[in-house]
C-alpha atoms as a PDB file:
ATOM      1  CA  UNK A   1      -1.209  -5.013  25.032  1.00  0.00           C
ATOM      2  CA  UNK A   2      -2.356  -8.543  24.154  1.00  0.00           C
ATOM      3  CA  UNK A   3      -2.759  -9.514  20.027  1.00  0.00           C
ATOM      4  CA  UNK A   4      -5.974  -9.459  18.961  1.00  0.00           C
ATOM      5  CA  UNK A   5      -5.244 -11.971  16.693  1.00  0.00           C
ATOM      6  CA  UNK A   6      -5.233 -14.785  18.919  1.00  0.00           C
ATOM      7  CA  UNK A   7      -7.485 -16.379  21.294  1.00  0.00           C
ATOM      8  CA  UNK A   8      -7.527 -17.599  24.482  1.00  0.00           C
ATOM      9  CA  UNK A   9      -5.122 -20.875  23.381  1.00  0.00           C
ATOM     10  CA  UNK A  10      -3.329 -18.787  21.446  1.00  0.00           C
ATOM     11  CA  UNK A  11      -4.828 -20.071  18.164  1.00  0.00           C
ATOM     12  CA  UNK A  12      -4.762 -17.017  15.355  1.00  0.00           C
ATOM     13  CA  UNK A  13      -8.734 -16.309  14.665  1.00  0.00           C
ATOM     14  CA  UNK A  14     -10.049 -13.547  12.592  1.00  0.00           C
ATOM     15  CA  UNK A  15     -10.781 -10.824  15.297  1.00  0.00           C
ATOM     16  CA  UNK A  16     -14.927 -10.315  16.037  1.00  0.00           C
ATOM     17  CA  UNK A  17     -15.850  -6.560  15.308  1.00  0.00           C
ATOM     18  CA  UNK A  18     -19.411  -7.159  14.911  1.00  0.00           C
ATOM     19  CA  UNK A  19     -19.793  -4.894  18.298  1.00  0.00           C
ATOM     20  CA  UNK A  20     -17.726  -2.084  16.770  1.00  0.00           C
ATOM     21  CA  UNK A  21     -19.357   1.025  15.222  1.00  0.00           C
ATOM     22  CA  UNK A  22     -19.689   2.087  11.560  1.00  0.00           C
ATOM     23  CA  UNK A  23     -16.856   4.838  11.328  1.00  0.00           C
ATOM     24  CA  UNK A  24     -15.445   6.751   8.322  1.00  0.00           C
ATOM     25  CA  UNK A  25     -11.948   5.555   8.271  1.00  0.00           C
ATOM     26  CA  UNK A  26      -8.886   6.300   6.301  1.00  0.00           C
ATOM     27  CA  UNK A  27      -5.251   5.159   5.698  1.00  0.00           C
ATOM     28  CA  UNK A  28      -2.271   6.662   3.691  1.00  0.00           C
ATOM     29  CA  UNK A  29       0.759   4.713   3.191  1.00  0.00           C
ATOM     30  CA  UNK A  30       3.912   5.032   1.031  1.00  0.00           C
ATOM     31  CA  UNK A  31       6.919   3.293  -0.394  1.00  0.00           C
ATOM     32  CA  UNK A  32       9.259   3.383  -2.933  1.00  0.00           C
ATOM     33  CA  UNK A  33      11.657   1.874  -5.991  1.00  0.00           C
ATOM     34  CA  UNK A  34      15.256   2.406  -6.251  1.00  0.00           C
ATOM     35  CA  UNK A  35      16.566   2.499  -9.406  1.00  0.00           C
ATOM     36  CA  UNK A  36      19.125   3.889 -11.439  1.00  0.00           C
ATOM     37  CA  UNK A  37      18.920   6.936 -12.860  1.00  0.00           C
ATOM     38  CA  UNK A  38      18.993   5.411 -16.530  1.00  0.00           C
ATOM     39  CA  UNK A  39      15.895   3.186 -16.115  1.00  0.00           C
ATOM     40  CA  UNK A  40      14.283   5.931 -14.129  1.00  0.00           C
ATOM     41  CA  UNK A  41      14.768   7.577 -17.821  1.00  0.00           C
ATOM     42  CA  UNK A  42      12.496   4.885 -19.141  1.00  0.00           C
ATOM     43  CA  UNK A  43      10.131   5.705 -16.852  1.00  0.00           C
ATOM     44  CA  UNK A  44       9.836   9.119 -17.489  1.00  0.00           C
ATOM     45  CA  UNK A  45      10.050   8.697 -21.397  1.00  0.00           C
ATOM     46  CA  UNK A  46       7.749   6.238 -21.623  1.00  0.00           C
ATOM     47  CA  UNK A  47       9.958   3.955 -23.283  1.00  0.00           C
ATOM     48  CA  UNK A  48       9.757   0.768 -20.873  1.00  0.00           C
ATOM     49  CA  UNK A  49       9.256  -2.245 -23.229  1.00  0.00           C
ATOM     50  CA  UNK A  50       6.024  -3.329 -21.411  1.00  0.00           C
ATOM     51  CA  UNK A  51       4.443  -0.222 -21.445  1.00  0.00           C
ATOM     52  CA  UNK A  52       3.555   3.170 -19.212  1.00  0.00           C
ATOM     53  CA  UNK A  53       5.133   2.092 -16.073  1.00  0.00           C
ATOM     54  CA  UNK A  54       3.051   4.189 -13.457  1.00  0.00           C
ATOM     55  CA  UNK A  55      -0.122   3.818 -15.022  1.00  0.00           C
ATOM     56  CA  UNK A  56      -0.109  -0.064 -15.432  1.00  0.00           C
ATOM     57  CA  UNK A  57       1.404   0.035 -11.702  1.00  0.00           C
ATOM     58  CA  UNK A  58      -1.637   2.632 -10.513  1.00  0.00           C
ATOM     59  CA  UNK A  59      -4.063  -0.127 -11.293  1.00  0.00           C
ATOM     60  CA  UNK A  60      -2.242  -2.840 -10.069  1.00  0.00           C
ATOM     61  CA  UNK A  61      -1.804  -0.902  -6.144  1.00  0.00           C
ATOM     62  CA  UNK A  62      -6.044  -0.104  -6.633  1.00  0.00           C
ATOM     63  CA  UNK A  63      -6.777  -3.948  -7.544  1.00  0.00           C
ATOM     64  CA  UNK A  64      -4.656  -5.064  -4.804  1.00  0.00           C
ATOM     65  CA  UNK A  65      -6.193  -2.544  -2.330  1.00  0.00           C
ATOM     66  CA  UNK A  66      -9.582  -4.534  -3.417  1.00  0.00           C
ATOM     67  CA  UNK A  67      -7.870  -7.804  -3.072  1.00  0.00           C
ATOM     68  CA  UNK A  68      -6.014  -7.473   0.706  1.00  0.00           C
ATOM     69  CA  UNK A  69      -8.368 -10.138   2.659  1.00  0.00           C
ATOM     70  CA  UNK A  70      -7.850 -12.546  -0.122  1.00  0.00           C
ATOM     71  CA  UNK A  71      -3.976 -12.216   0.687  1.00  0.00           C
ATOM     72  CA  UNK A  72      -3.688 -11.547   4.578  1.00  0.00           C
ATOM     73  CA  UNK A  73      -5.525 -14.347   5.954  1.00  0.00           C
ATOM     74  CA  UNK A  74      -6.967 -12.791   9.356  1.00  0.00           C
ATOM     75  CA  UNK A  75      -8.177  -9.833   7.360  1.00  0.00           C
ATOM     76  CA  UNK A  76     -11.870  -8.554   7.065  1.00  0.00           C
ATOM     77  CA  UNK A  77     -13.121  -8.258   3.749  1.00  0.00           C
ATOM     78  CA  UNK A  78     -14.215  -4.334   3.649  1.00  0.00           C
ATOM     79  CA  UNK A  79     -16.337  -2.225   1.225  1.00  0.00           C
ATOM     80  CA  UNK A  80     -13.823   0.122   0.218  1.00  0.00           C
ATOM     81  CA  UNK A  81     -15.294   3.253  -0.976  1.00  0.00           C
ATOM     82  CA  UNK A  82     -11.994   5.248  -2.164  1.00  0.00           C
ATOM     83  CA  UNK A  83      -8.254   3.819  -3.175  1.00  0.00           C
ATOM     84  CA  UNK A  84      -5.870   6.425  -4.951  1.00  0.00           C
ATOM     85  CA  UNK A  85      -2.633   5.891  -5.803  1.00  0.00           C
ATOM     86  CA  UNK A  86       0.099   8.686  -6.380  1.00  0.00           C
ATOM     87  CA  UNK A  87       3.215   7.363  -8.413  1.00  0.00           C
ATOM     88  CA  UNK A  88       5.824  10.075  -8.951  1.00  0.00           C
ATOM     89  CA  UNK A  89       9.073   9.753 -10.800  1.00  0.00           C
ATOM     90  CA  UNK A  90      11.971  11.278  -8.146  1.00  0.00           C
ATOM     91  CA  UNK A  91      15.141  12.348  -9.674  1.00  0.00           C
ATOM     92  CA  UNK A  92      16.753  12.447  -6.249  1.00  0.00           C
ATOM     93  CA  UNK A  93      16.055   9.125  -5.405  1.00  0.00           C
ATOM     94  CA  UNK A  94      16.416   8.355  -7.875  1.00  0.00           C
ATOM     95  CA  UNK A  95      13.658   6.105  -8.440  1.00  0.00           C
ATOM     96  CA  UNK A  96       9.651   6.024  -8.196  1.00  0.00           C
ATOM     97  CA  UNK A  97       8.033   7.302  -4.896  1.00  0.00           C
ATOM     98  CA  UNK A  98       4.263   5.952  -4.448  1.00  0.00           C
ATOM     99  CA  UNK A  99       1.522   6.592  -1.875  1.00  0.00           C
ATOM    100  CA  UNK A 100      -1.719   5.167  -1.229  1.00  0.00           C
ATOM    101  CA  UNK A 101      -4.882   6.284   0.226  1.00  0.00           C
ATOM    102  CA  UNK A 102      -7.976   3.614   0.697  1.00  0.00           C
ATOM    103  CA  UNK A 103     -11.152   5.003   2.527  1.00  0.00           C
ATOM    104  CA  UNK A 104     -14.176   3.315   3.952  1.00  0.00           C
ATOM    105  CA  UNK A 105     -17.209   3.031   6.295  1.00  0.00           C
ATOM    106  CA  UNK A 106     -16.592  -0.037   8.396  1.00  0.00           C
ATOM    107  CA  UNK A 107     -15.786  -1.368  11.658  1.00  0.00           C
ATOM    108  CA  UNK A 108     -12.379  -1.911  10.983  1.00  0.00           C
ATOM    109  CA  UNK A 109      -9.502  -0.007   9.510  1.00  0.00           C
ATOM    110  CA  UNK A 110      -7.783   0.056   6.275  1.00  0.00           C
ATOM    111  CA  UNK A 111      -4.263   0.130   7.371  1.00  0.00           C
ATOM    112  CA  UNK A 112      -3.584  -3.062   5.397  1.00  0.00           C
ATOM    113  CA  UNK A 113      -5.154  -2.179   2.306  1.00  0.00           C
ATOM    114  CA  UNK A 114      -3.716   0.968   1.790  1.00  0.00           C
ATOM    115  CA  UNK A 115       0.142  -1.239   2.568  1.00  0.00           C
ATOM    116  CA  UNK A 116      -1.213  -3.146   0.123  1.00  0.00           C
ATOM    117  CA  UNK A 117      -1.874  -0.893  -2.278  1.00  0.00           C
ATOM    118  CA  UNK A 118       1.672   0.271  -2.306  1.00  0.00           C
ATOM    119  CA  UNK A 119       3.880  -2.928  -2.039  1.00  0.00           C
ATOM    120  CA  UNK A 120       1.536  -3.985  -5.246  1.00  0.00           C
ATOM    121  CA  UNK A 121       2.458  -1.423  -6.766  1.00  0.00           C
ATOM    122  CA  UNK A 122       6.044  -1.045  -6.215  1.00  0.00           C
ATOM    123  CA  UNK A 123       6.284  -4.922  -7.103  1.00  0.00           C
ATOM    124  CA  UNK A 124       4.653  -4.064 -10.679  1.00  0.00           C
ATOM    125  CA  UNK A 125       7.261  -1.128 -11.173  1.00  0.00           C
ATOM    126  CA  UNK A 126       9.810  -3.296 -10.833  1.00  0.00           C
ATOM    127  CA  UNK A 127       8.436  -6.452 -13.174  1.00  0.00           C
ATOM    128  CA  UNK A 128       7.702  -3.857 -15.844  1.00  0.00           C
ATOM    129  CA  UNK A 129      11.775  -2.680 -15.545  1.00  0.00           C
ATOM    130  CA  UNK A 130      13.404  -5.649 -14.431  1.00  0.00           C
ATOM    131  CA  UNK A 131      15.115  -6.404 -17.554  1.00  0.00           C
ATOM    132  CA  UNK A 132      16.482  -3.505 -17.351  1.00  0.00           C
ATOM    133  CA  UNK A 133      17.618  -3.346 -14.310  1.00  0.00           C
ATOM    134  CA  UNK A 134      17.423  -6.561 -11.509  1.00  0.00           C
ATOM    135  CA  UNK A 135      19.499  -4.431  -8.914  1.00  0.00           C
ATOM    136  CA  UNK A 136      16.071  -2.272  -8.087  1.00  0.00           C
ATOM    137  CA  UNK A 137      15.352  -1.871  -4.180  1.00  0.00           C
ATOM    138  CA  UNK A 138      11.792  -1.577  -2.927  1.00  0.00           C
ATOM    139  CA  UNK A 139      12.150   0.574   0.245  1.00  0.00           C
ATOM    140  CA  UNK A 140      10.424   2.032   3.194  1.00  0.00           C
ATOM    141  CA  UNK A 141       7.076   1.005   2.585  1.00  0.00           C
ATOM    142  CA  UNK A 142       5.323   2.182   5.527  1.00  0.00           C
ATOM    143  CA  UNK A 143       1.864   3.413   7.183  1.00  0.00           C
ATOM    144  CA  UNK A 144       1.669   7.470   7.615  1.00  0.00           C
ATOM    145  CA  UNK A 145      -1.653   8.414   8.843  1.00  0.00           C
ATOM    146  CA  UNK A 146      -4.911   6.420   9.723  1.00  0.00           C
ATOM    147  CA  UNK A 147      -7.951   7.542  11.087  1.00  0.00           C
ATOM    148  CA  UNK A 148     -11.014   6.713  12.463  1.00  0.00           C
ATOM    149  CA  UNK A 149     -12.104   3.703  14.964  1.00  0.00           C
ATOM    150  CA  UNK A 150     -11.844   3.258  18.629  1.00  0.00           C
ATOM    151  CA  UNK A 151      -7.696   4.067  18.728  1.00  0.00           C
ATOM    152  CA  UNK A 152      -7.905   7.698  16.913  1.00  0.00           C
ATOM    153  CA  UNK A 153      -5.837   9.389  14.559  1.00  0.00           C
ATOM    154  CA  UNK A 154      -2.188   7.930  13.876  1.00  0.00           C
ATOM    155  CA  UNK A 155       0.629  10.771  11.985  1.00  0.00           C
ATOM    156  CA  UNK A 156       3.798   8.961  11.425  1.00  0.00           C
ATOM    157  CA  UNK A 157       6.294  11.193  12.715  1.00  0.00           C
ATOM    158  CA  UNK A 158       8.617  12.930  10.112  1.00  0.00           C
ATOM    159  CA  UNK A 159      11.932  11.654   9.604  1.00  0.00           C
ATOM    160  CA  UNK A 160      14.927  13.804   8.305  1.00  0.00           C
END
């Protein structure tokens, strides 16, 4: 399948969907932060220095969201009508699990925001806790489901 992305010289162009139809569309991705369980304490008692960690990180993922063809050059701007952001402390992990979902009407997708959305996110969980701990990993940031446009529904399998 050739790259959209590119035209006939193989110079990168922001792809015409003028001829596309107005679909609802819809994209979920997640992510997460690695940390230790003591600064996952901080986030779960509130006690990080700069403030409530998932909140301030919430808003950062939805401004982002807002924000992804100012930051991915071959991006169309889109008129997003939904971005929510789930940010859940995880024990296990241990660490901060986060998922995105970013809706809208268009002619193209929101894969990007919604990827957006969550490595935002995950980047302000770990500037509000870096100086606590600099060894935090942001992993497996990833699209699981989009819908809508001319290619369907896409489920990410699940993984064990």
């Amino acid at each position: 399948m050739p790259l959209s992305h590119f035209d006939a010289e193989g110079q990168a162009h922001m792809v015409d969907v003028s001829d596309k139809p107005v679909t609802d569309r819809i994209a979920v991705a997640e992510g997460a932060v690695r940390m230790t369980a003591a600064t996952l304490a901080h986030v779960t008692a509130g006690t990080a220095k700069k403030g409530d960690v998932l909140g301030v990180a919430r808003l950062a993922g939805i401004m982002a969201a807002k924000k992804t063809a100012d930051l991915i050059p071959l991006c169309h701007p889109l008129p997003i009508t939904k971005v929510a952001l789930e940010l859940v402390a995880d024990p296990a992990l241990p660490g901060v699990r986060i998922a995105a979902t970013v809706k809208t009407s268009g002619q193209t997708g929101v894969e990007m925001e919604a990827l957006t959305a969550v490595t935002v996110a995950a980047l302000t969980v770990y500037d509000m806790l870096k100086a606590v701990e600099k060894g935090m990993e942001i992993v497996d940031i990833r699209l699981v489901m989009k819908d809508g446009g001319k290619s369907g529904r896409f489920t990410r399998e699940a993984t064990a």
